[in-house]
PDB file of N, CA and C in Angstrom:
ATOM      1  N   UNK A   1      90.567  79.925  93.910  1.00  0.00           N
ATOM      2  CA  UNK A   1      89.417  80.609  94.418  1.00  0.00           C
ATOM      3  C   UNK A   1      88.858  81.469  93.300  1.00  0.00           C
ATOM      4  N   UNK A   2      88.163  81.416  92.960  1.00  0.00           N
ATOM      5  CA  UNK A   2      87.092  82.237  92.094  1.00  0.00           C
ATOM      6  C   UNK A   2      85.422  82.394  92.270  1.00  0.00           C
ATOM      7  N   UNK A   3      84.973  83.400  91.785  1.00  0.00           N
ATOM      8  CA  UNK A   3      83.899  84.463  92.819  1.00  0.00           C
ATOM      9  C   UNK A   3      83.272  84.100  91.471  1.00  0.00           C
ATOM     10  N   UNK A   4      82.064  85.171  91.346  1.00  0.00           N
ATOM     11  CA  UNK A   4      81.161  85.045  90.159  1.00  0.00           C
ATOM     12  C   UNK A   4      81.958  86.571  89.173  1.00  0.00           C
ATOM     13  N   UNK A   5      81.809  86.199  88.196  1.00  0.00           N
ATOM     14  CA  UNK A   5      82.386  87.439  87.234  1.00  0.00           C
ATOM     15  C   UNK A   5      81.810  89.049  87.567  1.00  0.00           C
ATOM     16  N   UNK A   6      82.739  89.818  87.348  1.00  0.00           N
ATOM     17  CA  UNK A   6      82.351  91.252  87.881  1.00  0.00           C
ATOM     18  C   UNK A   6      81.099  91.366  86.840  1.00  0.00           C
ATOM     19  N   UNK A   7      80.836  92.274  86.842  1.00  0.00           N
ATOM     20  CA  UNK A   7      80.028  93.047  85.688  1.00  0.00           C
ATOM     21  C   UNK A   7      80.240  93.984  85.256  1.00  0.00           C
ATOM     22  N   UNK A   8      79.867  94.788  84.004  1.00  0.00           N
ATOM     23  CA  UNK A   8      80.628  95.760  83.482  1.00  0.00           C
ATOM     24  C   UNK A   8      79.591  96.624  82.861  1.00  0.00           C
ATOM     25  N   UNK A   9      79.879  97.821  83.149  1.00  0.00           N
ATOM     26  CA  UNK A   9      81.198  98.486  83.209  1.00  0.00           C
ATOM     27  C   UNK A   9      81.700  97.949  84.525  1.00  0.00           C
ATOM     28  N   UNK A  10      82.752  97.427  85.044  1.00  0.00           N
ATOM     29  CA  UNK A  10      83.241  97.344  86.220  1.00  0.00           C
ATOM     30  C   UNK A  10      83.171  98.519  87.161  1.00  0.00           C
ATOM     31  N   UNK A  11      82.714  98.160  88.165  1.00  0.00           N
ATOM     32  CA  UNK A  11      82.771  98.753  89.709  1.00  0.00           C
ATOM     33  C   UNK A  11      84.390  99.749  89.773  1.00  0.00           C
ATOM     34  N   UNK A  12      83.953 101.205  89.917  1.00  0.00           N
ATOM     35  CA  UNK A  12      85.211 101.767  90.101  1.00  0.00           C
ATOM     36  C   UNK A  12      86.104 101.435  91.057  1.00  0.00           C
ATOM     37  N   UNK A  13      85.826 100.404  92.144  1.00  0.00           N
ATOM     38  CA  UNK A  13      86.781 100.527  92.628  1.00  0.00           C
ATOM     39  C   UNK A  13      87.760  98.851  92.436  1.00  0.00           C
ATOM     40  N   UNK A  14      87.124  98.046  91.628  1.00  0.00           N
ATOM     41  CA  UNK A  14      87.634  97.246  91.036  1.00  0.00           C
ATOM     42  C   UNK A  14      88.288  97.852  90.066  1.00  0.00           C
ATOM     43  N   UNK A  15      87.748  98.718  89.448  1.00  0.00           N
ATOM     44  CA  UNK A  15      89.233  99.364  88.459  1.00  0.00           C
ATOM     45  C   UNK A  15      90.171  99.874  89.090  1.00  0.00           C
ATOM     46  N   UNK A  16      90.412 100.575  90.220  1.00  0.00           N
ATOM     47  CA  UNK A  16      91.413 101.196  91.105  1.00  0.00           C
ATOM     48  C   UNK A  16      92.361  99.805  91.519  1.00  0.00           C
ATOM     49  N   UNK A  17      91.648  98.685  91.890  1.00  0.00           N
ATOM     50  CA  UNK A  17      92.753  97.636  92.112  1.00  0.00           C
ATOM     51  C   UNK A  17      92.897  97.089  91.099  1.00  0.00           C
ATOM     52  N   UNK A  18      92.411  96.619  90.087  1.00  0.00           N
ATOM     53  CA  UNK A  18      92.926  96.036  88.934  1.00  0.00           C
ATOM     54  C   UNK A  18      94.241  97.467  88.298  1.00  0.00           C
ATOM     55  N   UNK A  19      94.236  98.561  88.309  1.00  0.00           N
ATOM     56  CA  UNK A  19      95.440  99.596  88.059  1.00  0.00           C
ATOM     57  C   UNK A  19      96.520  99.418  88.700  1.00  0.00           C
ATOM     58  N   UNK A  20      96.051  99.699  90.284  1.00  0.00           N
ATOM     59  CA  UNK A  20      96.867  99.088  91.213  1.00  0.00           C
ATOM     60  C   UNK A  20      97.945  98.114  91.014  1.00  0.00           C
ATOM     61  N   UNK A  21      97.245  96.769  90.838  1.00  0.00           N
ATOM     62  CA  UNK A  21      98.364  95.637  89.938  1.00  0.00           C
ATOM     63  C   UNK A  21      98.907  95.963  89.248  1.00  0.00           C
ATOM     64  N   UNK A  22      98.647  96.805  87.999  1.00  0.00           N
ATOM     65  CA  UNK A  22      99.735  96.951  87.238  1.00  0.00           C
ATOM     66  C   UNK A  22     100.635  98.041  87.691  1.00  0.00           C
ATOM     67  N   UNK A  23      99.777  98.757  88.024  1.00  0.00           N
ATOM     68  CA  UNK A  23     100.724 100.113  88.441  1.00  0.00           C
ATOM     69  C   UNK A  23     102.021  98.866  89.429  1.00  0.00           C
ATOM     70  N   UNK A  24     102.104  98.156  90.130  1.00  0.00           N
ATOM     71  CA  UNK A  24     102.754  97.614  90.868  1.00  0.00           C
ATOM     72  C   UNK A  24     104.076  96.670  90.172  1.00  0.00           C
ATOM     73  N   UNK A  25     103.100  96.574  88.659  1.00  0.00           N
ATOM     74  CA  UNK A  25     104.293  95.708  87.715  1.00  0.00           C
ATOM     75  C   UNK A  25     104.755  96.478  86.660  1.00  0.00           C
ATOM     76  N   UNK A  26     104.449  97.710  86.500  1.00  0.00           N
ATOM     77  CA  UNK A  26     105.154  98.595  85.839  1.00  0.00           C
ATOM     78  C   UNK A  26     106.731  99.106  86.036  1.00  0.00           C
ATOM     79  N   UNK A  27     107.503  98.240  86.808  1.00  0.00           N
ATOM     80  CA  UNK A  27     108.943  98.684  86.786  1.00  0.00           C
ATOM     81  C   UNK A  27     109.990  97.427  86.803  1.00  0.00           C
ATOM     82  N   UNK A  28     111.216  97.570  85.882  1.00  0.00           N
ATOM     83  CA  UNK A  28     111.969  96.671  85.635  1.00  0.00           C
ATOM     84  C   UNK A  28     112.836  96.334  87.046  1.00  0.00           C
ATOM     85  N   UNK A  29     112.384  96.659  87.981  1.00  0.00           N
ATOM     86  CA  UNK A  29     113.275  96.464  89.062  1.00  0.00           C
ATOM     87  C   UNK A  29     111.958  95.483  89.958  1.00  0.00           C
ATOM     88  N   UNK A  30     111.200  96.131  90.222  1.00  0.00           N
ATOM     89  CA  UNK A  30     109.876  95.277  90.434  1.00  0.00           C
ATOM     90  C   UNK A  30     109.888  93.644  89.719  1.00  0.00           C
ATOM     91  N   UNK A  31     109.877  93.751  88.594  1.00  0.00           N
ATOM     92  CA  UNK A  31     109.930  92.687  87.679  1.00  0.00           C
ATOM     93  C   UNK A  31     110.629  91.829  88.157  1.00  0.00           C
ATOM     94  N   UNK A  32     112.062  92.062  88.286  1.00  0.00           N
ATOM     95  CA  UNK A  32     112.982  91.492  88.776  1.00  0.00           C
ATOM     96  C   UNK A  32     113.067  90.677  90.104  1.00  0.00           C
ATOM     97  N   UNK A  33     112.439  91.866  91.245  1.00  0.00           N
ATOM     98  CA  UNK A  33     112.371  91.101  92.343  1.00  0.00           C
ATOM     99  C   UNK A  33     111.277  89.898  92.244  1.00  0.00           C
ATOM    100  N   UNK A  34     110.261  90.007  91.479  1.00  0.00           N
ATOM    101  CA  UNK A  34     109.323  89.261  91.342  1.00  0.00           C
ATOM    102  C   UNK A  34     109.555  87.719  91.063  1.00  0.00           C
ATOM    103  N   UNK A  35     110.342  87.962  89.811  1.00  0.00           N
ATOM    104  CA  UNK A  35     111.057  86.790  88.981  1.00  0.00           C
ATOM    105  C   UNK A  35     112.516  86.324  90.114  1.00  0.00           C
ATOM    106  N   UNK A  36     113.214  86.772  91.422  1.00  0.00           N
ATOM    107  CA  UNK A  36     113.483  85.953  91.614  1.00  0.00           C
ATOM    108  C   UNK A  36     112.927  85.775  93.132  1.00  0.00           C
ATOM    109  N   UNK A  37     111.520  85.996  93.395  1.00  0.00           N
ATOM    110  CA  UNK A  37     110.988  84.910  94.446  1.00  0.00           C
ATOM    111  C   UNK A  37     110.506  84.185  93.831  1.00  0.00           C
ATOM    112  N   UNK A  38     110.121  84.043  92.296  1.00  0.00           N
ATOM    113  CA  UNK A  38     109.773  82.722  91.874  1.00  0.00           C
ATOM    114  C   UNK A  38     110.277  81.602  92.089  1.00  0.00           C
ATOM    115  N   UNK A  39     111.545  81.677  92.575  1.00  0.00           N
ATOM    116  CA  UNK A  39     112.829  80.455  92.769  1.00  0.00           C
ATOM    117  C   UNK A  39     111.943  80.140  94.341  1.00  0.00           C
ATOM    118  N   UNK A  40     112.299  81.115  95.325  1.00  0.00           N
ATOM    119  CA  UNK A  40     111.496  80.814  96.768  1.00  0.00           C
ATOM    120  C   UNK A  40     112.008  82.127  97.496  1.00  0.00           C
ATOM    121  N   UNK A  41     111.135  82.216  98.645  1.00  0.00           N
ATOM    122  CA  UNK A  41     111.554  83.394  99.226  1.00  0.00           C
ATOM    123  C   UNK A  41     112.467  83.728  99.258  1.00  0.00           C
ATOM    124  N   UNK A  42     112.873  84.920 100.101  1.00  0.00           N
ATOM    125  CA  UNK A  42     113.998  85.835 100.254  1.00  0.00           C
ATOM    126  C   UNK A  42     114.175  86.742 101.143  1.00  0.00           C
ATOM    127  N   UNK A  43     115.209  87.187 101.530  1.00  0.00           N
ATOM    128  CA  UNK A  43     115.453  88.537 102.382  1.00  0.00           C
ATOM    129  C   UNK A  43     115.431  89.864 101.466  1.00  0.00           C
ATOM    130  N   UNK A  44     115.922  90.757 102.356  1.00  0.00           N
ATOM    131  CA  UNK A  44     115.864  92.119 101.246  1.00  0.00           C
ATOM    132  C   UNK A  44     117.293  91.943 100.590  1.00  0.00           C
ATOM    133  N   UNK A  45     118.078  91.156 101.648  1.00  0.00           N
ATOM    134  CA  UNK A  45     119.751  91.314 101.185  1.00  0.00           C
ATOM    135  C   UNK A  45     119.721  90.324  99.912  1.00  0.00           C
ATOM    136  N   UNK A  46     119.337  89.212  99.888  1.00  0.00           N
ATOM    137  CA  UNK A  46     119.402  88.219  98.891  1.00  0.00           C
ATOM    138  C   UNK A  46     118.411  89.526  97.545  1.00  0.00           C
ATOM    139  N   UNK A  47     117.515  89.966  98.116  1.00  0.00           N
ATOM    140  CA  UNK A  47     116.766  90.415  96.873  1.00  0.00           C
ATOM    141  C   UNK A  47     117.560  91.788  96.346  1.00  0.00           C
ATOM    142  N   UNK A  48     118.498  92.413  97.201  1.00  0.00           N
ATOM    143  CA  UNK A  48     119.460  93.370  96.645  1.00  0.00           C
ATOM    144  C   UNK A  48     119.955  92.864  95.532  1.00  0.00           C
ATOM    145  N   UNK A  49     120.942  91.667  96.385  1.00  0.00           N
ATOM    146  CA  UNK A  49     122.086  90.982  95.108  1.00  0.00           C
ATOM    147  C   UNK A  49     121.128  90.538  93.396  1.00  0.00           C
ATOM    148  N   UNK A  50     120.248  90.491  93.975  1.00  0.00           N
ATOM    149  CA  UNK A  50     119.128  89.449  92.391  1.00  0.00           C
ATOM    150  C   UNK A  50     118.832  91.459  91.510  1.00  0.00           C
ATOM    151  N   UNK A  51     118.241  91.649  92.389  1.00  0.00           N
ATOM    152  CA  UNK A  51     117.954  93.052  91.762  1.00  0.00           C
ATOM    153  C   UNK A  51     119.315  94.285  91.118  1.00  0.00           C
ATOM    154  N   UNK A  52     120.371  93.824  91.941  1.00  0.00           N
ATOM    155  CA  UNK A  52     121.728  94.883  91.156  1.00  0.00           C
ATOM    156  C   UNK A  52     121.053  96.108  91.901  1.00  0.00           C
ATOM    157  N   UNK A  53     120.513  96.580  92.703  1.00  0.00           N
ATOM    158  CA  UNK A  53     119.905  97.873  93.298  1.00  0.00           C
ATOM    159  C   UNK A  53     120.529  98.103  94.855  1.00  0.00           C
ATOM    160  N   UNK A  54     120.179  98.968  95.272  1.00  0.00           N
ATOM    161  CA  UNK A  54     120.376  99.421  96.867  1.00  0.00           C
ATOM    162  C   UNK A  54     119.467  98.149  98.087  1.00  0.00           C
ATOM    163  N   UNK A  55     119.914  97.982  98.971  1.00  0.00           N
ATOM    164  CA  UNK A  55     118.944  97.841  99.771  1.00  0.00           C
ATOM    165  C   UNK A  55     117.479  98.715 100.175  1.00  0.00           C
ATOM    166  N   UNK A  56     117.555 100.137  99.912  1.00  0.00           N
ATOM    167  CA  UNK A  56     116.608 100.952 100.465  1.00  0.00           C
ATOM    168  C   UNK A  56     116.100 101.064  99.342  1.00  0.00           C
ATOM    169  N   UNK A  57     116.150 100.700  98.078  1.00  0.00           N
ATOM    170  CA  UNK A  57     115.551 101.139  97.252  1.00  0.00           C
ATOM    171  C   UNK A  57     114.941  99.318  96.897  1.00  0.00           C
ATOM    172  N   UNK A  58     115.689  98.204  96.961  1.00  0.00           N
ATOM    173  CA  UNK A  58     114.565  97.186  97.402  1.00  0.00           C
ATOM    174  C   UNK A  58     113.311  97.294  98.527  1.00  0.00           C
ATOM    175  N   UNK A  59     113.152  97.678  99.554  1.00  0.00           N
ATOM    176  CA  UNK A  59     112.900  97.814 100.815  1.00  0.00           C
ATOM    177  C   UNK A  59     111.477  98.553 100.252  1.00  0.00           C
ATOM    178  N   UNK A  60     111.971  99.538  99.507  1.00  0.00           N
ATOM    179  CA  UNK A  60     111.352 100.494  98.971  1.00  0.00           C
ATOM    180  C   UNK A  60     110.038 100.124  97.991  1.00  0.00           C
ATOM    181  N   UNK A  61     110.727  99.014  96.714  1.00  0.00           N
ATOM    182  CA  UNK A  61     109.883  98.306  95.792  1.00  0.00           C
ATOM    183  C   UNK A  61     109.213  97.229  96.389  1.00  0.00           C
ATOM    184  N   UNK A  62     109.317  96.471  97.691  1.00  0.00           N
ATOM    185  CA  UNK A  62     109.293  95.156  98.271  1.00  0.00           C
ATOM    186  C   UNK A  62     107.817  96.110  99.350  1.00  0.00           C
ATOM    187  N   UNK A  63     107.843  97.230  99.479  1.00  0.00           N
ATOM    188  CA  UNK A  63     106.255  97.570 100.221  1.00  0.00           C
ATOM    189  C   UNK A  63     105.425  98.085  99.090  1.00  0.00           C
ATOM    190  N   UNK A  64     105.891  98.317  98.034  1.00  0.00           N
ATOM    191  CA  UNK A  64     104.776  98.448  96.901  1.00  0.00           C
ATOM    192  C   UNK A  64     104.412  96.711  96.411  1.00  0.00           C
ATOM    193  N   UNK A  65     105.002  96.377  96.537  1.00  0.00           N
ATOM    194  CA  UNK A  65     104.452  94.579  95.783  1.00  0.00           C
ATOM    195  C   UNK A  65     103.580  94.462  97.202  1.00  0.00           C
ATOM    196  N   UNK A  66     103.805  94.799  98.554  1.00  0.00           N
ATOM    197  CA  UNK A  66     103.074  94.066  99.059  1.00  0.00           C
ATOM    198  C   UNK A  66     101.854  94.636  99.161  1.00  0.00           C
ATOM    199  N   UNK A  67     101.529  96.176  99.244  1.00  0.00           N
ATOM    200  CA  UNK A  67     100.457  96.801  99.522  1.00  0.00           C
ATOM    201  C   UNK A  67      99.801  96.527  98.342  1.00  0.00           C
ATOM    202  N   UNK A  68     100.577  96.144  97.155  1.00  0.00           N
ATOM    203  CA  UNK A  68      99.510  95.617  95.881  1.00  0.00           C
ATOM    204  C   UNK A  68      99.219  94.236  96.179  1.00  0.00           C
ATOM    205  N   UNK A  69      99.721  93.470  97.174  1.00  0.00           N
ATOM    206  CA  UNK A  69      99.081  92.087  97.467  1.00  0.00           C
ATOM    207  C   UNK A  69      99.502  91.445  96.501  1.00  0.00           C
ATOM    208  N   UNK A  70     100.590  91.589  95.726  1.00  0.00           N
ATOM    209  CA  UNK A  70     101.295  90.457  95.375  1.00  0.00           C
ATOM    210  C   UNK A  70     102.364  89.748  95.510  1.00  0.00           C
ATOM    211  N   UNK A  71     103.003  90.237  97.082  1.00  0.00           N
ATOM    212  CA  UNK A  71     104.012  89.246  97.544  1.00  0.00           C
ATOM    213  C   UNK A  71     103.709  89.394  99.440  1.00  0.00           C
ATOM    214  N   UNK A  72     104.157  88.441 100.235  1.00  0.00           N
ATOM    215  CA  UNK A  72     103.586  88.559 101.460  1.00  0.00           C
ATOM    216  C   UNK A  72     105.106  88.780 102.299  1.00  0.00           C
ATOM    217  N   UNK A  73     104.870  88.848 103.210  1.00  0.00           N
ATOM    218  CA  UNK A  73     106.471  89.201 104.240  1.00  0.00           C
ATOM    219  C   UNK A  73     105.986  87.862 105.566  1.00  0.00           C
ATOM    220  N   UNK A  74     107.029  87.944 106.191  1.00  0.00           N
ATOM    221  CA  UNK A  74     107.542  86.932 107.575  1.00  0.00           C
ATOM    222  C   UNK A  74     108.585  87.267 108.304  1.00  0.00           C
ATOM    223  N   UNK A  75     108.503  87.482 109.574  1.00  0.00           N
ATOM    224  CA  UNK A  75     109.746  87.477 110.336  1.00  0.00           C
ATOM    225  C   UNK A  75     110.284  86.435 111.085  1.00  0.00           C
ATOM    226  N   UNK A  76     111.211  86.240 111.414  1.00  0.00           N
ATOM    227  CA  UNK A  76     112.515  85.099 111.790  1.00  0.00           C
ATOM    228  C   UNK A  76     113.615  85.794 112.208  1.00  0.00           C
ATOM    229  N   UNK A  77     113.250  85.938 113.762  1.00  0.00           N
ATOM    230  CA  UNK A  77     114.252  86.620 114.196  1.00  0.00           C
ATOM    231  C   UNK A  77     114.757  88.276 113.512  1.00  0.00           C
ATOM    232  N   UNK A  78     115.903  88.445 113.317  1.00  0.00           N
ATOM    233  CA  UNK A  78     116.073  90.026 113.191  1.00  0.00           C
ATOM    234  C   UNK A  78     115.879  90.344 111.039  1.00  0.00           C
ATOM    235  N   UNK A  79     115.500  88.929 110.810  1.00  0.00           N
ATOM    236  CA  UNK A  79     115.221  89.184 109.212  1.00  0.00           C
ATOM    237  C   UNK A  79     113.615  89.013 108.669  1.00  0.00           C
ATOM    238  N   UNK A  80     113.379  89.701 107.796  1.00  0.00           N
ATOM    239  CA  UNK A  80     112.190  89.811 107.009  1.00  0.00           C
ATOM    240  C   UNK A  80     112.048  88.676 105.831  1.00  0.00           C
ATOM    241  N   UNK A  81     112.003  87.780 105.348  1.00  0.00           N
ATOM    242  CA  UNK A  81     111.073  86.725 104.350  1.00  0.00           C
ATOM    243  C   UNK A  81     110.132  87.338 103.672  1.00  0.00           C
ATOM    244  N   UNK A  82     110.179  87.550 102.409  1.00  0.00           N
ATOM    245  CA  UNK A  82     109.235  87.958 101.398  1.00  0.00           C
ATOM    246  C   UNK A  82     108.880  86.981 100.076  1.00  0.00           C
ATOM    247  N   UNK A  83     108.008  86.401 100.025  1.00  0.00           N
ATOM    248  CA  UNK A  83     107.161  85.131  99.175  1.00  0.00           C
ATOM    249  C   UNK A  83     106.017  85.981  98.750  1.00  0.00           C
ATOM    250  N   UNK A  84     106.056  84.986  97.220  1.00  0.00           N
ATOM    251  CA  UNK A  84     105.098  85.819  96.471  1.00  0.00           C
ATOM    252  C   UNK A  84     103.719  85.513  97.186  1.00  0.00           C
ATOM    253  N   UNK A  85     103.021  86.185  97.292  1.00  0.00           N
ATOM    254  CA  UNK A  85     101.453  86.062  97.692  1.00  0.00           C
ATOM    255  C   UNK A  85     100.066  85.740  96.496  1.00  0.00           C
ATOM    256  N   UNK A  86     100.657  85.979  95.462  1.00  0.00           N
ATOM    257  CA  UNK A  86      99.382  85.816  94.249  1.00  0.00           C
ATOM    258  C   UNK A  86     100.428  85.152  93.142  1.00  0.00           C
ATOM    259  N   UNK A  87     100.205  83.865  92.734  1.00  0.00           N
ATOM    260  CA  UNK A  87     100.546  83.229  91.807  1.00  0.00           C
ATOM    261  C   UNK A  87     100.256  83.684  90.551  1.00  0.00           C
ATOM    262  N   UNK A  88      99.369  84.049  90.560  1.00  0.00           N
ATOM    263  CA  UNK A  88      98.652  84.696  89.313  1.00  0.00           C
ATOM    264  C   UNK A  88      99.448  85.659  88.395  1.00  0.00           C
ATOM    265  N   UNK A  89     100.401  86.109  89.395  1.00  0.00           N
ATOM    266  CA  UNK A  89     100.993  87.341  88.822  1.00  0.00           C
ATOM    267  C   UNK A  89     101.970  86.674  87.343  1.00  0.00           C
ATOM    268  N   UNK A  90     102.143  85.148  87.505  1.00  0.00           N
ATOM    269  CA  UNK A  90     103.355  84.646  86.873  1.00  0.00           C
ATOM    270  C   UNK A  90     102.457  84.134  85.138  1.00  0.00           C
ATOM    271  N   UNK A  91     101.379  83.792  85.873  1.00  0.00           N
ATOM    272  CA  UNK A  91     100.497  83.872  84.432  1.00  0.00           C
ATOM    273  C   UNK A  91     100.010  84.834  83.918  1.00  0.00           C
ATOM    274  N   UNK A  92      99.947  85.911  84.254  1.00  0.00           N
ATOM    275  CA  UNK A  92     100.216  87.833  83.584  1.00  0.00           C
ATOM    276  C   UNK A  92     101.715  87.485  82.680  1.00  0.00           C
ATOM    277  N   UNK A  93     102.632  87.548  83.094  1.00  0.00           N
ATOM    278  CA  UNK A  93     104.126  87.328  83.095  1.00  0.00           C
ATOM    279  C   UNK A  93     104.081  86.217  81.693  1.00  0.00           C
ATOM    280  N   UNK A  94     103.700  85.096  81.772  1.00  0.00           N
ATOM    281  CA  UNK A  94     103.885  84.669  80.967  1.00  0.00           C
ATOM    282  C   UNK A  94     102.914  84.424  79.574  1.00  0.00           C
ATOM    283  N   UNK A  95     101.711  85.099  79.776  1.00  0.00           N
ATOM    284  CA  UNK A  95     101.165  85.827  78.765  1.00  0.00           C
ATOM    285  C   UNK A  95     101.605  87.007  77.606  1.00  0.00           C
ATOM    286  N   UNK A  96     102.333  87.417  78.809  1.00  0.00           N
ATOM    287  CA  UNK A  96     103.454  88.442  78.187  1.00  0.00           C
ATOM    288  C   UNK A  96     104.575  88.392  77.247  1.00  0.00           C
ATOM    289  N   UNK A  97     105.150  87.608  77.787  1.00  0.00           N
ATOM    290  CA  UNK A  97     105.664  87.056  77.295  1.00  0.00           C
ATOM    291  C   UNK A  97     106.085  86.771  76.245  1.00  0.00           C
ATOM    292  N   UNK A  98     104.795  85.714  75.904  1.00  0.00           N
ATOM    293  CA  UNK A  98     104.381  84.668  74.693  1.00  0.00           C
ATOM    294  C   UNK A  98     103.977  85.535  73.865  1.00  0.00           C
ATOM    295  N   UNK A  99     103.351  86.524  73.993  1.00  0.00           N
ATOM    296  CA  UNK A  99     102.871  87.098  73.580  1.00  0.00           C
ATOM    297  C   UNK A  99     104.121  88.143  72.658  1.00  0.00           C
ATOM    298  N   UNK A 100     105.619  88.672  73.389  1.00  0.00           N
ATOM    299  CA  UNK A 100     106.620  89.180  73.181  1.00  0.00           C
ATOM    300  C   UNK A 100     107.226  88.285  72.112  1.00  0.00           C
ATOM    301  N   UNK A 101     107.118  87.048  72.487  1.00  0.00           N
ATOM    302  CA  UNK A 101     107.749  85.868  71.732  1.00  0.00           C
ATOM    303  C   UNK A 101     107.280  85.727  69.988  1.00  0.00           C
ATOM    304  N   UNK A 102     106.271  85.959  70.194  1.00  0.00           N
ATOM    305  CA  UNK A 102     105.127  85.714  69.169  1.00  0.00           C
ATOM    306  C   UNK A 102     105.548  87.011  68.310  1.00  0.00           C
ATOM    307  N   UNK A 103     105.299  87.829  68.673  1.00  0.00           N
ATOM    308  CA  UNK A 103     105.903  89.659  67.836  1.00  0.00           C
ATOM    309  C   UNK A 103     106.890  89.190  67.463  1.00  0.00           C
ATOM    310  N   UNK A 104     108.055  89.232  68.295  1.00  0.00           N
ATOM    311  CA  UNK A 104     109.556  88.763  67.599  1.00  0.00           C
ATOM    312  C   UNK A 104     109.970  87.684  66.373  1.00  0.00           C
ATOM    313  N   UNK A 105     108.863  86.445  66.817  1.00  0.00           N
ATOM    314  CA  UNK A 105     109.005  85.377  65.802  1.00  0.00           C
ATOM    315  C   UNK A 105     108.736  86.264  64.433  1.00  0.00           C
ATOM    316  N   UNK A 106     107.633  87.102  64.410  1.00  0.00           N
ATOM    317  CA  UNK A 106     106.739  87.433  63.271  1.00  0.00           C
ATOM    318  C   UNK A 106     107.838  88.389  62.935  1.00  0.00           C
ATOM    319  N   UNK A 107     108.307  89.112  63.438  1.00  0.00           N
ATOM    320  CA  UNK A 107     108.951  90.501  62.580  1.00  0.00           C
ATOM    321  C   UNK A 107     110.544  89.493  62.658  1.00  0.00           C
ATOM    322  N   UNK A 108     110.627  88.529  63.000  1.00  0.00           N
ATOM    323  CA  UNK A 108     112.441  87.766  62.198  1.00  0.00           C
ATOM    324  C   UNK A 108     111.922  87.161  60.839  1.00  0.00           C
ATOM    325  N   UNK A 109     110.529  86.676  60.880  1.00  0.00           N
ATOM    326  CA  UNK A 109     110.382  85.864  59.483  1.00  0.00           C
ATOM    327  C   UNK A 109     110.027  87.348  58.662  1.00  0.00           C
ATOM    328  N   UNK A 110     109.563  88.257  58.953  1.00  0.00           N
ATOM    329  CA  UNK A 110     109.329  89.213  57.645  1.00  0.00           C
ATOM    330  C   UNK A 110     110.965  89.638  57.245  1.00  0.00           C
ATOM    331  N   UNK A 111     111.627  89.465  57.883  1.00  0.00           N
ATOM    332  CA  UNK A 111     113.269  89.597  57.200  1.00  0.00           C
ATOM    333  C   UNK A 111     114.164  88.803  56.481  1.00  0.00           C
ATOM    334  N   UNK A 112     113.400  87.518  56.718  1.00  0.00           N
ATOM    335  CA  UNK A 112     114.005  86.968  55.820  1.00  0.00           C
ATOM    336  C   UNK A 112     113.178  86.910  54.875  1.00  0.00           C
TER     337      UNK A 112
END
């Protein structure tokens, strides 16, 4: 799905959600849960064990991804299902990446 391009200076409140997103991927625990619904959904308990964290403090990071609209929830009986909601987020991620990849390559060849 794609709209016609913003215009710029961008609309303040397109900057408030474009922050938003990141503000939402700004933490290594975040990250984490992110990278493993990439595999496929999850509970909070499965996303404890992936994350090494508390349950309440998943519970905790798992309503900031969603109020940033980048992962969605489901219920099934007495458990919660959480799937990513914006794909997009994984091509941020791996821009990043490459981009990490690319620095590193460059500063191993200035050593040798």
């Amino acid at each position: 799905m794609s709209g016609p391009p913003f215009t710029h200076p961008l609309p303040d409140r397109v900057v408030e959600l474009i922050a938003g997103r990141f503000k939402a991927l700004a933490d290594p625990t975040r990250i984490r849960l992110l990278d493993r619904l990439h595999e496929s959904e999850a509970t909070v308990t499965e996303l404890t064990e992936a994350a090494g964290t508390t349950q309440q403090n998943v519970s905790k990071q798992m309503l900031l991804l969603l109020q940033a609209g980048l992962v969605a929830r489901r219920r099934d009986g007495n458990y919660v299902y959480y799937r990513i909601a914006d794909e997009a987020v994984f091509d941020l991620c791996a821009a990043v990446c490459g981009r990490l990849r690319h620095e590193a390559d460059a500063f191993a060849a200035q050593l040798l």
